[in-house]
PDB file of N, CA and C in Angstrom:
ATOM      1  N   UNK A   1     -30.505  12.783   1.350  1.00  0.00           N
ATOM      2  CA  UNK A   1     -29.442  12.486   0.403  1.00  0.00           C
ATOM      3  C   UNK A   1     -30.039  11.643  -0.729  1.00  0.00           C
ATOM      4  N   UNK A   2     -29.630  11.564  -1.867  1.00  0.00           N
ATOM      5  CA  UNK A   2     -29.880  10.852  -2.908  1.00  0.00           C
ATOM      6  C   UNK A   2     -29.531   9.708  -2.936  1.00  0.00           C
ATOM      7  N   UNK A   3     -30.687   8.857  -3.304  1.00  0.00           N
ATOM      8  CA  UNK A   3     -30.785   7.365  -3.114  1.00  0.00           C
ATOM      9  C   UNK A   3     -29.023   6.699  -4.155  1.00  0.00           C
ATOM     10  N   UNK A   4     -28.742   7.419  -5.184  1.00  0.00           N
ATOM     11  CA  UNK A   4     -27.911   6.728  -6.195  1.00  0.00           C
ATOM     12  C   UNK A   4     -26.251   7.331  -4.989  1.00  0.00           C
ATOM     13  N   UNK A   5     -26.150   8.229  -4.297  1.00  0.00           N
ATOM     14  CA  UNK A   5     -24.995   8.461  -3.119  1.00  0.00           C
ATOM     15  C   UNK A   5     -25.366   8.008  -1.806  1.00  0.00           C
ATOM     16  N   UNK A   6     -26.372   7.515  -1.485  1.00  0.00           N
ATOM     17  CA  UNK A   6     -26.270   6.823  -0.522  1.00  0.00           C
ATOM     18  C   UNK A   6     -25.639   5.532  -0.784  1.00  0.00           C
ATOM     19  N   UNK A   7     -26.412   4.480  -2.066  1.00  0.00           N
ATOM     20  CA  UNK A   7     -26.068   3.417  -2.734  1.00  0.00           C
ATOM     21  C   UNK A   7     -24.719   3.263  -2.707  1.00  0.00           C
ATOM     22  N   UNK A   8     -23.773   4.408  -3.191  1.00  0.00           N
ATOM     23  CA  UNK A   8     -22.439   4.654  -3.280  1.00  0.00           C
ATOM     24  C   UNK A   8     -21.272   4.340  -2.258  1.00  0.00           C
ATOM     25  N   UNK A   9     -21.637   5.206  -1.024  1.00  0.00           N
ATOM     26  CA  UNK A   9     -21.156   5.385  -0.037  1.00  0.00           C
ATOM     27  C   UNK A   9     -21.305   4.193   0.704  1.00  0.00           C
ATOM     28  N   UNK A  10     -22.771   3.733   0.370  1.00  0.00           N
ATOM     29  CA  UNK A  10     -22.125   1.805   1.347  1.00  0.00           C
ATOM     30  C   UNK A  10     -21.418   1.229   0.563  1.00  0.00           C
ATOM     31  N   UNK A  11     -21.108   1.142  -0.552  1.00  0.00           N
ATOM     32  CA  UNK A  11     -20.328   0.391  -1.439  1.00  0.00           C
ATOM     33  C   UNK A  11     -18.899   0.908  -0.815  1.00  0.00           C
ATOM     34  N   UNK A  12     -18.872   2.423  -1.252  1.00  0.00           N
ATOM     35  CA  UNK A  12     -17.669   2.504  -0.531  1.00  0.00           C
ATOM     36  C   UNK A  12     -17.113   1.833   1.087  1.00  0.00           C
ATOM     37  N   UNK A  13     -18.097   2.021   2.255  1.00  0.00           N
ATOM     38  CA  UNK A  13     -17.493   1.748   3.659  1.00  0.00           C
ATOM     39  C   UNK A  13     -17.670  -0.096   3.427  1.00  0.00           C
ATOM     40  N   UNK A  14     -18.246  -0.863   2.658  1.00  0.00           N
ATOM     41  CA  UNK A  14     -17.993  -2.194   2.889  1.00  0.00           C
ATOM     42  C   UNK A  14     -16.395  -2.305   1.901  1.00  0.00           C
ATOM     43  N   UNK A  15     -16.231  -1.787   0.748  1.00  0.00           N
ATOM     44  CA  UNK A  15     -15.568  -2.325   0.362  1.00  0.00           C
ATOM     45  C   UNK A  15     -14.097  -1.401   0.810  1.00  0.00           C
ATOM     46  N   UNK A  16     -13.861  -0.114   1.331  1.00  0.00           N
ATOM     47  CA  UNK A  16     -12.788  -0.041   2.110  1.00  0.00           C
ATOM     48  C   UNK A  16     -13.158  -0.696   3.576  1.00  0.00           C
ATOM     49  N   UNK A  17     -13.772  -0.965   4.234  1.00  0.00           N
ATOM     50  CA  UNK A  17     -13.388  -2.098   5.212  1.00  0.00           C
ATOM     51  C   UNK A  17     -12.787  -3.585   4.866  1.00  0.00           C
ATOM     52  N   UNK A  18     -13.478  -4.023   3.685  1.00  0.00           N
ATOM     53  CA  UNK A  18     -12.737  -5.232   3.208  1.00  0.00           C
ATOM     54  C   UNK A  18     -11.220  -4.754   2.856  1.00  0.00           C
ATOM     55  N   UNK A  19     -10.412  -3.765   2.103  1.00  0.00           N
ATOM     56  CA  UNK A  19      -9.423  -3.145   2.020  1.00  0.00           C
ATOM     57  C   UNK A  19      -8.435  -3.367   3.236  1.00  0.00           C
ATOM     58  N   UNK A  20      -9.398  -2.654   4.592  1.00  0.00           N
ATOM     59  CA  UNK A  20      -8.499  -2.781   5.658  1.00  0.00           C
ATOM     60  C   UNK A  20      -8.012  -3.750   6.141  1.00  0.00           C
ATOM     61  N   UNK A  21      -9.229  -4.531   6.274  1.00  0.00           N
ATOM     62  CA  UNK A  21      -8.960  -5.769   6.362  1.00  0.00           C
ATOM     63  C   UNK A  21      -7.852  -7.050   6.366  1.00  0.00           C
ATOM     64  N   UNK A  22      -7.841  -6.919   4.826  1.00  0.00           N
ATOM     65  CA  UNK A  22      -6.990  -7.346   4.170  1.00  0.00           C
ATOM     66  C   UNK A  22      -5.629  -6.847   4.401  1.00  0.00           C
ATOM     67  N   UNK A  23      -5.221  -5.391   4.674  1.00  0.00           N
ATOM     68  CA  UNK A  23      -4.035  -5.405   4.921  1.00  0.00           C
ATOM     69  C   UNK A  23      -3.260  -5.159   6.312  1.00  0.00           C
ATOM     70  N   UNK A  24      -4.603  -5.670   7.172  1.00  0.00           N
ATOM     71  CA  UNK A  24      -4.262  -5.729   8.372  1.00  0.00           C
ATOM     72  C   UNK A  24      -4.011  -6.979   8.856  1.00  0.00           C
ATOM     73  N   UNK A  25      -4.742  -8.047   7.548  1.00  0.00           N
ATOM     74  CA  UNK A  25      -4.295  -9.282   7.575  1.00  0.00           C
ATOM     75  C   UNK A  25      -2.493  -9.253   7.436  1.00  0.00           C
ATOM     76  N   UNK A  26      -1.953  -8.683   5.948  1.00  0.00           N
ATOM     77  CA  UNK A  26      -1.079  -8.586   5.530  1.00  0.00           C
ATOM     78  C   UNK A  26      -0.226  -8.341   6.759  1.00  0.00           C
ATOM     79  N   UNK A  27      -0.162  -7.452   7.814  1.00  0.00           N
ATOM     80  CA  UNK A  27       0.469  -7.333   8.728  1.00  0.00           C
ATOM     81  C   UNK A  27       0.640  -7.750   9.942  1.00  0.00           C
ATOM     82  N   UNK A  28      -0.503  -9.015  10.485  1.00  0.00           N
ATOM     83  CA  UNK A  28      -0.744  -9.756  11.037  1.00  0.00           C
ATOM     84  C   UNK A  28       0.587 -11.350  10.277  1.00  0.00           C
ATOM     85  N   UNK A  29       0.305 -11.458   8.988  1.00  0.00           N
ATOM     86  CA  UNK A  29       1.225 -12.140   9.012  1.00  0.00           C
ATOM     87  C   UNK A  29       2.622 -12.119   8.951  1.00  0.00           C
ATOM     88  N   UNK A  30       2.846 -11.162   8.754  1.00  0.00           N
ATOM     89  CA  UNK A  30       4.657 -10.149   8.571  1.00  0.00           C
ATOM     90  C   UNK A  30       4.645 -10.238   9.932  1.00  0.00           C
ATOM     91  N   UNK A  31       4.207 -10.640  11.333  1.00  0.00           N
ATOM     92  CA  UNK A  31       4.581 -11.083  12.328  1.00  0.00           C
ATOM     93  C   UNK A  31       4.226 -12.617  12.606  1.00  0.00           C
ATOM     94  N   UNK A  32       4.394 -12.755  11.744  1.00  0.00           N
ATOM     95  CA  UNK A  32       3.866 -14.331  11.941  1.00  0.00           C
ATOM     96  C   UNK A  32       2.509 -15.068  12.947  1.00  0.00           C
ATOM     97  N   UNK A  33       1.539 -13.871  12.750  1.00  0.00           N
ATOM     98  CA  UNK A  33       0.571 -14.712  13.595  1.00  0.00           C
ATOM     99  C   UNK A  33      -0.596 -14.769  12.584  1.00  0.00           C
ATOM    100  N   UNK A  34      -0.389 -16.021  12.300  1.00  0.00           N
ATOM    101  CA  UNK A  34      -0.898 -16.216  10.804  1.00  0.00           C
ATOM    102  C   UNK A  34      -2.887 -16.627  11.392  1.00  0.00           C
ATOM    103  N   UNK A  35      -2.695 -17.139  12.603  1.00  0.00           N
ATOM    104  CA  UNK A  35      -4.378 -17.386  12.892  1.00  0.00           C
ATOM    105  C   UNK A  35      -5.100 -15.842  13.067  1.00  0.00           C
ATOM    106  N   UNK A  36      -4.313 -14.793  13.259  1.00  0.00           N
ATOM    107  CA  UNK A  36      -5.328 -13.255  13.460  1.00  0.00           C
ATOM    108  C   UNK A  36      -5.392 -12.598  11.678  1.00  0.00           C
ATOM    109  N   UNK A  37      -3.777 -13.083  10.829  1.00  0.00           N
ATOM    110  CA  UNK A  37      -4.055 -13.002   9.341  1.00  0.00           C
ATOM    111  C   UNK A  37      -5.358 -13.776   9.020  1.00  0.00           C
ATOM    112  N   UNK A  38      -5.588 -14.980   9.471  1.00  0.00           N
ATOM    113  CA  UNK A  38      -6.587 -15.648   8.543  1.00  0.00           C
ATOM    114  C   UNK A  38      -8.156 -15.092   8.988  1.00  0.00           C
ATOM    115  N   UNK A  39      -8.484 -15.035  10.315  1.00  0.00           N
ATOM    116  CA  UNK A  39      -9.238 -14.174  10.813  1.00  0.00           C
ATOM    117  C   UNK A  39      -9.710 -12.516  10.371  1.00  0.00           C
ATOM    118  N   UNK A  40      -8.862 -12.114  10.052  1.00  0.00           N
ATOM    119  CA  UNK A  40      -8.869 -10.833   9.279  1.00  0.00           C
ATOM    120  C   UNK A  40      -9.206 -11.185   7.851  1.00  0.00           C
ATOM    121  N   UNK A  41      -8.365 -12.364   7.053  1.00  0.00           N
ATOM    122  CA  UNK A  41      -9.176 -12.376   5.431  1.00  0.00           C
ATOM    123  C   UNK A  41     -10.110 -12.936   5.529  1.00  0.00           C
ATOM    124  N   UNK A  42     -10.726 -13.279   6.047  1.00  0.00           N
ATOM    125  CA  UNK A  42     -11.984 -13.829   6.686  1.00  0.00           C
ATOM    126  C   UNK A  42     -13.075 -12.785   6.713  1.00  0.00           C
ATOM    127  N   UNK A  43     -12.831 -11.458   7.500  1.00  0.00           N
ATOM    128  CA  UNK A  43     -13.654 -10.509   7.646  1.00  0.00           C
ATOM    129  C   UNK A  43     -13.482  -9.795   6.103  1.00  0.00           C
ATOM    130  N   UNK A  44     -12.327  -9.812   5.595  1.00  0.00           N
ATOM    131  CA  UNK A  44     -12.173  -8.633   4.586  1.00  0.00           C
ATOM    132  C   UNK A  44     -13.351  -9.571   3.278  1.00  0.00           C
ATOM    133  N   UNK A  45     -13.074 -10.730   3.421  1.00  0.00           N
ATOM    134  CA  UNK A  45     -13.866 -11.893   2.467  1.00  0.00           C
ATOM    135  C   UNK A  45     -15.950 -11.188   2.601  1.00  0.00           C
ATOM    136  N   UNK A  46     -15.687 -11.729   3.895  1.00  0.00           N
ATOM    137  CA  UNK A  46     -17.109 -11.289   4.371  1.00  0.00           C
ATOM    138  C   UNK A  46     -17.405  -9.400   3.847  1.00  0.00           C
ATOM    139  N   UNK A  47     -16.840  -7.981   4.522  1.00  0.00           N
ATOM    140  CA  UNK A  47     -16.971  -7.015   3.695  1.00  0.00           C
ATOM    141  C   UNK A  47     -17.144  -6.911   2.469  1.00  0.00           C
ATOM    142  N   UNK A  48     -16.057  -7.710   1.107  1.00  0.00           N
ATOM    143  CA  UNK A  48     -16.154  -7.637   0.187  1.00  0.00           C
ATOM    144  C   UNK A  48     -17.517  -8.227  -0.813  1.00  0.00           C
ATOM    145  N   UNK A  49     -17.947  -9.649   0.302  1.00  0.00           N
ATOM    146  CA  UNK A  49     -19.269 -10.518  -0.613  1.00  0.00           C
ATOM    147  C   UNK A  49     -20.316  -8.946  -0.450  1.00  0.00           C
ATOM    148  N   UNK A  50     -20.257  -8.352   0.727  1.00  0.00           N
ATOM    149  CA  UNK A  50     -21.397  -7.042   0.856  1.00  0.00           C
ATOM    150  C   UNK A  50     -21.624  -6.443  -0.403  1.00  0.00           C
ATOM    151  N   UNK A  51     -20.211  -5.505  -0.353  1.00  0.00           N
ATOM    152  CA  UNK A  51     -19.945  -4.999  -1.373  1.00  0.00           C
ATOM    153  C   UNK A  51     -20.197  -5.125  -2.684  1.00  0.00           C
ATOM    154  N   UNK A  52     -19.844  -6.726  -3.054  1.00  0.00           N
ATOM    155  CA  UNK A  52     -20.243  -6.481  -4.193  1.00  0.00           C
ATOM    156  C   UNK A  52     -21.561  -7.628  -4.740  1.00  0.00           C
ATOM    157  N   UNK A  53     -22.303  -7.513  -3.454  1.00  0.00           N
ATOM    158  CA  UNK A  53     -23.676  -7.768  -3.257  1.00  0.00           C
ATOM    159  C   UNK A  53     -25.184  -6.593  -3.841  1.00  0.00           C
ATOM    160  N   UNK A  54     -24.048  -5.288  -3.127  1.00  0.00           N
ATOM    161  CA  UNK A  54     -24.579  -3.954  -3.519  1.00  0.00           C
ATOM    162  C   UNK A  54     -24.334  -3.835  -5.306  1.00  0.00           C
ATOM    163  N   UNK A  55     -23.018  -3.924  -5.539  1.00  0.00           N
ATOM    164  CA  UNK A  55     -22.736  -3.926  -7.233  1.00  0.00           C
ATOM    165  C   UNK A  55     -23.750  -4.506  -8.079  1.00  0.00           C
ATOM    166  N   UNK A  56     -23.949  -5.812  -7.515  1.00  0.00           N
ATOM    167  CA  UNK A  56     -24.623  -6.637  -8.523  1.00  0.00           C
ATOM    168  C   UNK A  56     -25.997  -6.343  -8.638  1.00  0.00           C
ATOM    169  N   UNK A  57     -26.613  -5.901  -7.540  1.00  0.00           N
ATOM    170  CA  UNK A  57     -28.169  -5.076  -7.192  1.00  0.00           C
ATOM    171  C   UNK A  57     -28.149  -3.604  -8.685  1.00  0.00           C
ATOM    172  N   UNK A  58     -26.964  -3.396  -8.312  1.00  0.00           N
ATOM    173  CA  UNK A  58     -27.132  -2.196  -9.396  1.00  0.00           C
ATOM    174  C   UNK A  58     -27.133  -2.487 -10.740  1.00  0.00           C
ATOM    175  N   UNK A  59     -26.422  -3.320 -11.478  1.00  0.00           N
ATOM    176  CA  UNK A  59     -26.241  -4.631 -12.310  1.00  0.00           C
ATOM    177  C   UNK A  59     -27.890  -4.639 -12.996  1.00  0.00           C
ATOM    178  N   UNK A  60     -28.497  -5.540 -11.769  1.00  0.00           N
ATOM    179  CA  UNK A  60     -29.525  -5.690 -12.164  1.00  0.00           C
ATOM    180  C   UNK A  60     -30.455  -4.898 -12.364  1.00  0.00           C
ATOM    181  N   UNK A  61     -30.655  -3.873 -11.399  1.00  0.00           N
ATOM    182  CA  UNK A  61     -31.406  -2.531 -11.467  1.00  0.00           C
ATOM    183  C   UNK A  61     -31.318  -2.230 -13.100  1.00  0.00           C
ATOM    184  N   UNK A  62     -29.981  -1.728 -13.408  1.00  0.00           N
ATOM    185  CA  UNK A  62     -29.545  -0.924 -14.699  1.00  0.00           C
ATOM    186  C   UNK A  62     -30.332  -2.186 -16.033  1.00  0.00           C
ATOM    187  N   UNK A  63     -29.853  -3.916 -15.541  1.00  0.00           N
ATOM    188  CA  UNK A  63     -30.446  -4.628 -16.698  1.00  0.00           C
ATOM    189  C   UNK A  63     -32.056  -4.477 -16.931  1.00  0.00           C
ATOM    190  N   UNK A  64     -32.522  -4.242 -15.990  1.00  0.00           N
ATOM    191  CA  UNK A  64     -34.138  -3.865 -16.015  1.00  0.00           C
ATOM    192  C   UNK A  64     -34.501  -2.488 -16.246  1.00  0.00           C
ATOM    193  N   UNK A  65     -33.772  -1.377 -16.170  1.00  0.00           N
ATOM    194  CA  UNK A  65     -33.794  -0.463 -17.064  1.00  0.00           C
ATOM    195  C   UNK A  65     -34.533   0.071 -16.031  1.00  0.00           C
ATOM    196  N   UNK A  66     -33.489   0.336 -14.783  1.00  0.00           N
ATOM    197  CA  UNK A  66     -33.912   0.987 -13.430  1.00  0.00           C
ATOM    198  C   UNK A  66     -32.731   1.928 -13.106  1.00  0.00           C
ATOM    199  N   UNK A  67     -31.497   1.719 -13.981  1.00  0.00           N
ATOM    200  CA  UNK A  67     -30.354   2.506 -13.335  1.00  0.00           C
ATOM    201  C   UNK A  67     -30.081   3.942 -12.757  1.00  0.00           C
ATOM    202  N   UNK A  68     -29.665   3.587 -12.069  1.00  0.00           N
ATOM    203  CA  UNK A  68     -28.897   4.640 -11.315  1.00  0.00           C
ATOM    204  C   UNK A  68     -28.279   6.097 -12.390  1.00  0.00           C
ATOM    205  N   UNK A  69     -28.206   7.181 -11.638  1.00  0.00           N
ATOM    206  CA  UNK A  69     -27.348   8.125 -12.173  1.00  0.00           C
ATOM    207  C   UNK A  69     -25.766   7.579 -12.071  1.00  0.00           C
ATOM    208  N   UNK A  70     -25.040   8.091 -13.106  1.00  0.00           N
ATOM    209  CA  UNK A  70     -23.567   7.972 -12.532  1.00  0.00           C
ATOM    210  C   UNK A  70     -22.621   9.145 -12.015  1.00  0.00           C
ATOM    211  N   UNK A  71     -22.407   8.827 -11.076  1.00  0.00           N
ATOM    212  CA  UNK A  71     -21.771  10.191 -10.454  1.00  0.00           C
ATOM    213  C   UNK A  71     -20.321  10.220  -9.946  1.00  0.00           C
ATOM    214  N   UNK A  72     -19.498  10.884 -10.154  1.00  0.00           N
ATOM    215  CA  UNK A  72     -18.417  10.770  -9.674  1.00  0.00           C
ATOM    216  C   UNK A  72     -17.785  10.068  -8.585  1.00  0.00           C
ATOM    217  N   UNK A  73     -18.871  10.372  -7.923  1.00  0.00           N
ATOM    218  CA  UNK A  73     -19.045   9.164  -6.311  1.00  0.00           C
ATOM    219  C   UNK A  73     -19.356   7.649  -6.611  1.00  0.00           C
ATOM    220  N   UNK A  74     -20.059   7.933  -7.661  1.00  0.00           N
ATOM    221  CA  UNK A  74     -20.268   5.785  -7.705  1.00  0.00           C
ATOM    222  C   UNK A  74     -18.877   5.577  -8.450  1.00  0.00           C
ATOM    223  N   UNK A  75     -18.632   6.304  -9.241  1.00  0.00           N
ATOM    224  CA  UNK A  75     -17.085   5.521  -9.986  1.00  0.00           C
ATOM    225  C   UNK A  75     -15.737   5.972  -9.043  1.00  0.00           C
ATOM    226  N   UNK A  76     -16.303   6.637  -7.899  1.00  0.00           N
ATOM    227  CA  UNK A  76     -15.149   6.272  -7.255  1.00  0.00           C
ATOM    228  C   UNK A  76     -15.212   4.812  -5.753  1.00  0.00           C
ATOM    229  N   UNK A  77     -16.509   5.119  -5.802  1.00  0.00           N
ATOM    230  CA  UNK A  77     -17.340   3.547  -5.005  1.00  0.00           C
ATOM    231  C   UNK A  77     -16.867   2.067  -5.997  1.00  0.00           C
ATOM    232  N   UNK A  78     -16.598   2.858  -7.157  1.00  0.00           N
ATOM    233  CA  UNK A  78     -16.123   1.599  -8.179  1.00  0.00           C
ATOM    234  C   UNK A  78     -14.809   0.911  -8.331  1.00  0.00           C
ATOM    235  N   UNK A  79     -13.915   2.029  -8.292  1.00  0.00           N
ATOM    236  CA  UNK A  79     -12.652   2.065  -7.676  1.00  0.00           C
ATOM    237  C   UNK A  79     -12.597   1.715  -6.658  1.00  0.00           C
ATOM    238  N   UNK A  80     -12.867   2.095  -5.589  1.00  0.00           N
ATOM    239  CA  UNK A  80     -12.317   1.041  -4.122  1.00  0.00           C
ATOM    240  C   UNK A  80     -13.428  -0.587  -3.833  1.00  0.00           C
ATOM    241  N   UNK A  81     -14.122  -1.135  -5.142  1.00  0.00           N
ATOM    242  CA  UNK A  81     -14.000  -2.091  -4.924  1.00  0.00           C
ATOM    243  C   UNK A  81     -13.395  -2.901  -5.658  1.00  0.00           C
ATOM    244  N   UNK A  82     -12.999  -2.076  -6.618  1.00  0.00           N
ATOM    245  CA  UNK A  82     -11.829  -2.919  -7.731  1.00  0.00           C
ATOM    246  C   UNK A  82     -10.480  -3.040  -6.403  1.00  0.00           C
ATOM    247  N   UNK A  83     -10.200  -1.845  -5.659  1.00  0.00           N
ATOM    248  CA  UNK A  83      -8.577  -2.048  -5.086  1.00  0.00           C
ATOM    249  C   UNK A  83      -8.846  -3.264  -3.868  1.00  0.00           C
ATOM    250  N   UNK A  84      -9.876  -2.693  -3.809  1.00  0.00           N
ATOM    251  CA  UNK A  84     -10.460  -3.926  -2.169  1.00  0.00           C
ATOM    252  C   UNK A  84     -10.453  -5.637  -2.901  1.00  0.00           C
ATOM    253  N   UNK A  85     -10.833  -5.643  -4.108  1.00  0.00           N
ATOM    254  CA  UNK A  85     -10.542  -7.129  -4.393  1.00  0.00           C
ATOM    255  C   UNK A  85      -9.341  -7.258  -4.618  1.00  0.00           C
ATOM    256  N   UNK A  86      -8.582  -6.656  -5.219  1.00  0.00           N
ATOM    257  CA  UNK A  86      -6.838  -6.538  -5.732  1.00  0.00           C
ATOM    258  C   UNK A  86      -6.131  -7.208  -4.457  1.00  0.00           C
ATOM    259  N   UNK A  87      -6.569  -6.376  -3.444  1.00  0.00           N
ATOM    260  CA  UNK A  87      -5.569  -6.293  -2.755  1.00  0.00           C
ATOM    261  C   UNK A  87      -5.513  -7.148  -1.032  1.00  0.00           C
ATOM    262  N   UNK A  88      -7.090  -7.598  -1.720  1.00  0.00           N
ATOM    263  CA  UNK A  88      -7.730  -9.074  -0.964  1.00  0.00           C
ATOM    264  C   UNK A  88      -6.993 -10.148  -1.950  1.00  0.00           C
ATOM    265  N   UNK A  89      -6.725 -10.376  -2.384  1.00  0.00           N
ATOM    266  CA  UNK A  89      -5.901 -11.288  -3.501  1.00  0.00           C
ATOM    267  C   UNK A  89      -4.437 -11.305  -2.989  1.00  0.00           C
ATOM    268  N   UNK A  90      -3.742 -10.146  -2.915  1.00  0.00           N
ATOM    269  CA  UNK A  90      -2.616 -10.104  -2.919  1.00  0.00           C
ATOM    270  C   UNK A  90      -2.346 -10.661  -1.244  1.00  0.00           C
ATOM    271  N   UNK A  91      -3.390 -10.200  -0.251  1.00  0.00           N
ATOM    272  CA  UNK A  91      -3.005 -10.521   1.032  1.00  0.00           C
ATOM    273  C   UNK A  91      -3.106 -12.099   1.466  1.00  0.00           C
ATOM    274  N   UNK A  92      -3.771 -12.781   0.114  1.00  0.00           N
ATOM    275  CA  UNK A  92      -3.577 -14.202   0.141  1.00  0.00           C
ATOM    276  C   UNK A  92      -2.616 -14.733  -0.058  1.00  0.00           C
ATOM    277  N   UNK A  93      -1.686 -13.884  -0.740  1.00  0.00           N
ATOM    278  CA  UNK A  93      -0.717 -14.313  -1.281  1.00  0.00           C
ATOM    279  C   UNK A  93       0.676 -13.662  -0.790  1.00  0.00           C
ATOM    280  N   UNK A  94       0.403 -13.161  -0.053  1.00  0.00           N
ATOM    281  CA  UNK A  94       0.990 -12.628   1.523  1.00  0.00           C
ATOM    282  C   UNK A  94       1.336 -13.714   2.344  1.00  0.00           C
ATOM    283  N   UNK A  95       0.223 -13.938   2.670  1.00  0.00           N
ATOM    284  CA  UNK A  95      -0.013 -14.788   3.904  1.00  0.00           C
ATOM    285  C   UNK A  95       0.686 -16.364   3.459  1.00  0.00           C
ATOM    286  N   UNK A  96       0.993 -17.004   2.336  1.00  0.00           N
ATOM    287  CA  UNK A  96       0.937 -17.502   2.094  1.00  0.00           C
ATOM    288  C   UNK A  96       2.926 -17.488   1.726  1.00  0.00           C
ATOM    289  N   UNK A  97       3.243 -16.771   1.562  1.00  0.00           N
ATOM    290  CA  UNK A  97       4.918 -16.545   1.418  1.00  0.00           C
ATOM    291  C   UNK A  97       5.283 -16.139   2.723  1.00  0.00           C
ATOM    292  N   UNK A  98       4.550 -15.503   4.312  1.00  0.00           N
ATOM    293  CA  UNK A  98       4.828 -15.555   5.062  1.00  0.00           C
ATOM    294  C   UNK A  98       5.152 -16.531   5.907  1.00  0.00           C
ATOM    295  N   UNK A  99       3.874 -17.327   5.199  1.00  0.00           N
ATOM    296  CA  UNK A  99       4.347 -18.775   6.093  1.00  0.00           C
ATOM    297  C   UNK A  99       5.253 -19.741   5.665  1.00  0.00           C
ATOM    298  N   UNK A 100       6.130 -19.581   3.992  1.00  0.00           N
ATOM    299  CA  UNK A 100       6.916 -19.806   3.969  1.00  0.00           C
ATOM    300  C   UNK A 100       7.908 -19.577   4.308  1.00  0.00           C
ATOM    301  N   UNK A 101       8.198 -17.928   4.321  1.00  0.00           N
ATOM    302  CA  UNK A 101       9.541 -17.736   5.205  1.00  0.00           C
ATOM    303  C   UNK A 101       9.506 -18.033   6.497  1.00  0.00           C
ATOM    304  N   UNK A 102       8.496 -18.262   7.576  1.00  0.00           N
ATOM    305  CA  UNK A 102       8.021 -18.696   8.476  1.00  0.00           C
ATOM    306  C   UNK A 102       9.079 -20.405   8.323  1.00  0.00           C
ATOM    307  N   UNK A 103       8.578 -21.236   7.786  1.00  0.00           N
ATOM    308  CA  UNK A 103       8.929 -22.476   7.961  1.00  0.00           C
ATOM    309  C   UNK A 103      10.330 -22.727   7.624  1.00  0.00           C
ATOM    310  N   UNK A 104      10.805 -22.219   6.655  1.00  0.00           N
ATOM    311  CA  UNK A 104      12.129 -21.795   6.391  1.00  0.00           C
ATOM    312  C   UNK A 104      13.178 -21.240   7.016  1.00  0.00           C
ATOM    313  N   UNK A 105      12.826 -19.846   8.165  1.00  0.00           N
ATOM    314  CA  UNK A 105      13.464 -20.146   9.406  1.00  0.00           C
ATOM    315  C   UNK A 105      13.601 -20.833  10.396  1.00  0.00           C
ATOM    316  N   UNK A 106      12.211 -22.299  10.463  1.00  0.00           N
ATOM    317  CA  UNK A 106      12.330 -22.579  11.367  1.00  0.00           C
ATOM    318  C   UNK A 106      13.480 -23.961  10.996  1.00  0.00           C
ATOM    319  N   UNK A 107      13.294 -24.361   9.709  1.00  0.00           N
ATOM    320  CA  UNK A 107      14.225 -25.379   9.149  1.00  0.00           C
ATOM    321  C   UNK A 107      15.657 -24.782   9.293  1.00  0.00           C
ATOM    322  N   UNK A 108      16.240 -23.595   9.210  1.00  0.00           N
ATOM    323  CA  UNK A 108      17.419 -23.073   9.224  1.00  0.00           C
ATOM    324  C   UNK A 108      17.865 -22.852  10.933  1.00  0.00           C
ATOM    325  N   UNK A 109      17.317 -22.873  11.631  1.00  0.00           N
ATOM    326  CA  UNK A 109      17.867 -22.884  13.349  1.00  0.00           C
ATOM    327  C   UNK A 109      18.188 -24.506  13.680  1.00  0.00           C
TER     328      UNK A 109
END
C-alpha cells in the first residue's frame, strides 16, 4: 500500500477512536456515571494527541518540502479529525451539564 494511505488510515483509526470515545463518554454521563465519562475523555484525549501527532509529522514533512500526495483519503482522514476534536469538545461540555442536572436533582428530592 502507499506510504501517503497508509499515513491516512492511521490518522483515520486514532482519530475515529478518539470520536468514539468521546461519545461513549457522552453516554456514560447521560447515566450519570460520570467516573467511566471521565475515563473515556481521557482515552478519546489520549487517541486524539496520536492523531494529531500524525498531522503535524505531515505539517512538517510538507514544510521541508517532503509532502505527501493528496488524496481523497487524506482529506477524508482530515475530516474525521476535525469531527473527533469537535466533538471531544462538546463531550466536555456534556459531561459537564450532566453533572449539573445531576446535582440539581439531587437538591430537588
Amino acid at each position: 500500500m502507499d506510504e501517503a494511505y497508509e499515513i491516512a488510515f492511521e490518522l483515520i483509526l486514532s482519530a475515529g477512536n478518539s470520536k468514539s470515545n468521546s461519545m461513549m463518554a457522552i453516554r456514560a454521563a447521560r447515566e450519570f456515571d460520570f467516573e467511566q465519562a471521565q475515563e473515556l475523555l481521557s482515552k478519546a484525549d489520549d487517541e486524539f494527541t496520536a492523531a494529531h501527532e500524525i498531522q503535524n509529522k505531515l505539517i512538517q514533512a510538507e514544510a521541508r518540502g517532503e509532502g505527501k500526495e493528496v488524496n481523497l483519503i487524506m482529506v477524508h482522514a482530515q475530516d474525521h479529525l476535525s469531527m473527533a476534536l469537535e466533538t471531544r469538545d462538546n463531550a466536555g461540555e456534556f459531561l459537564n451539564l450532566y453533572k449539573m442536572i445531576y446535582e440539581l436533582q439531587k437538591k430537588s428530592k
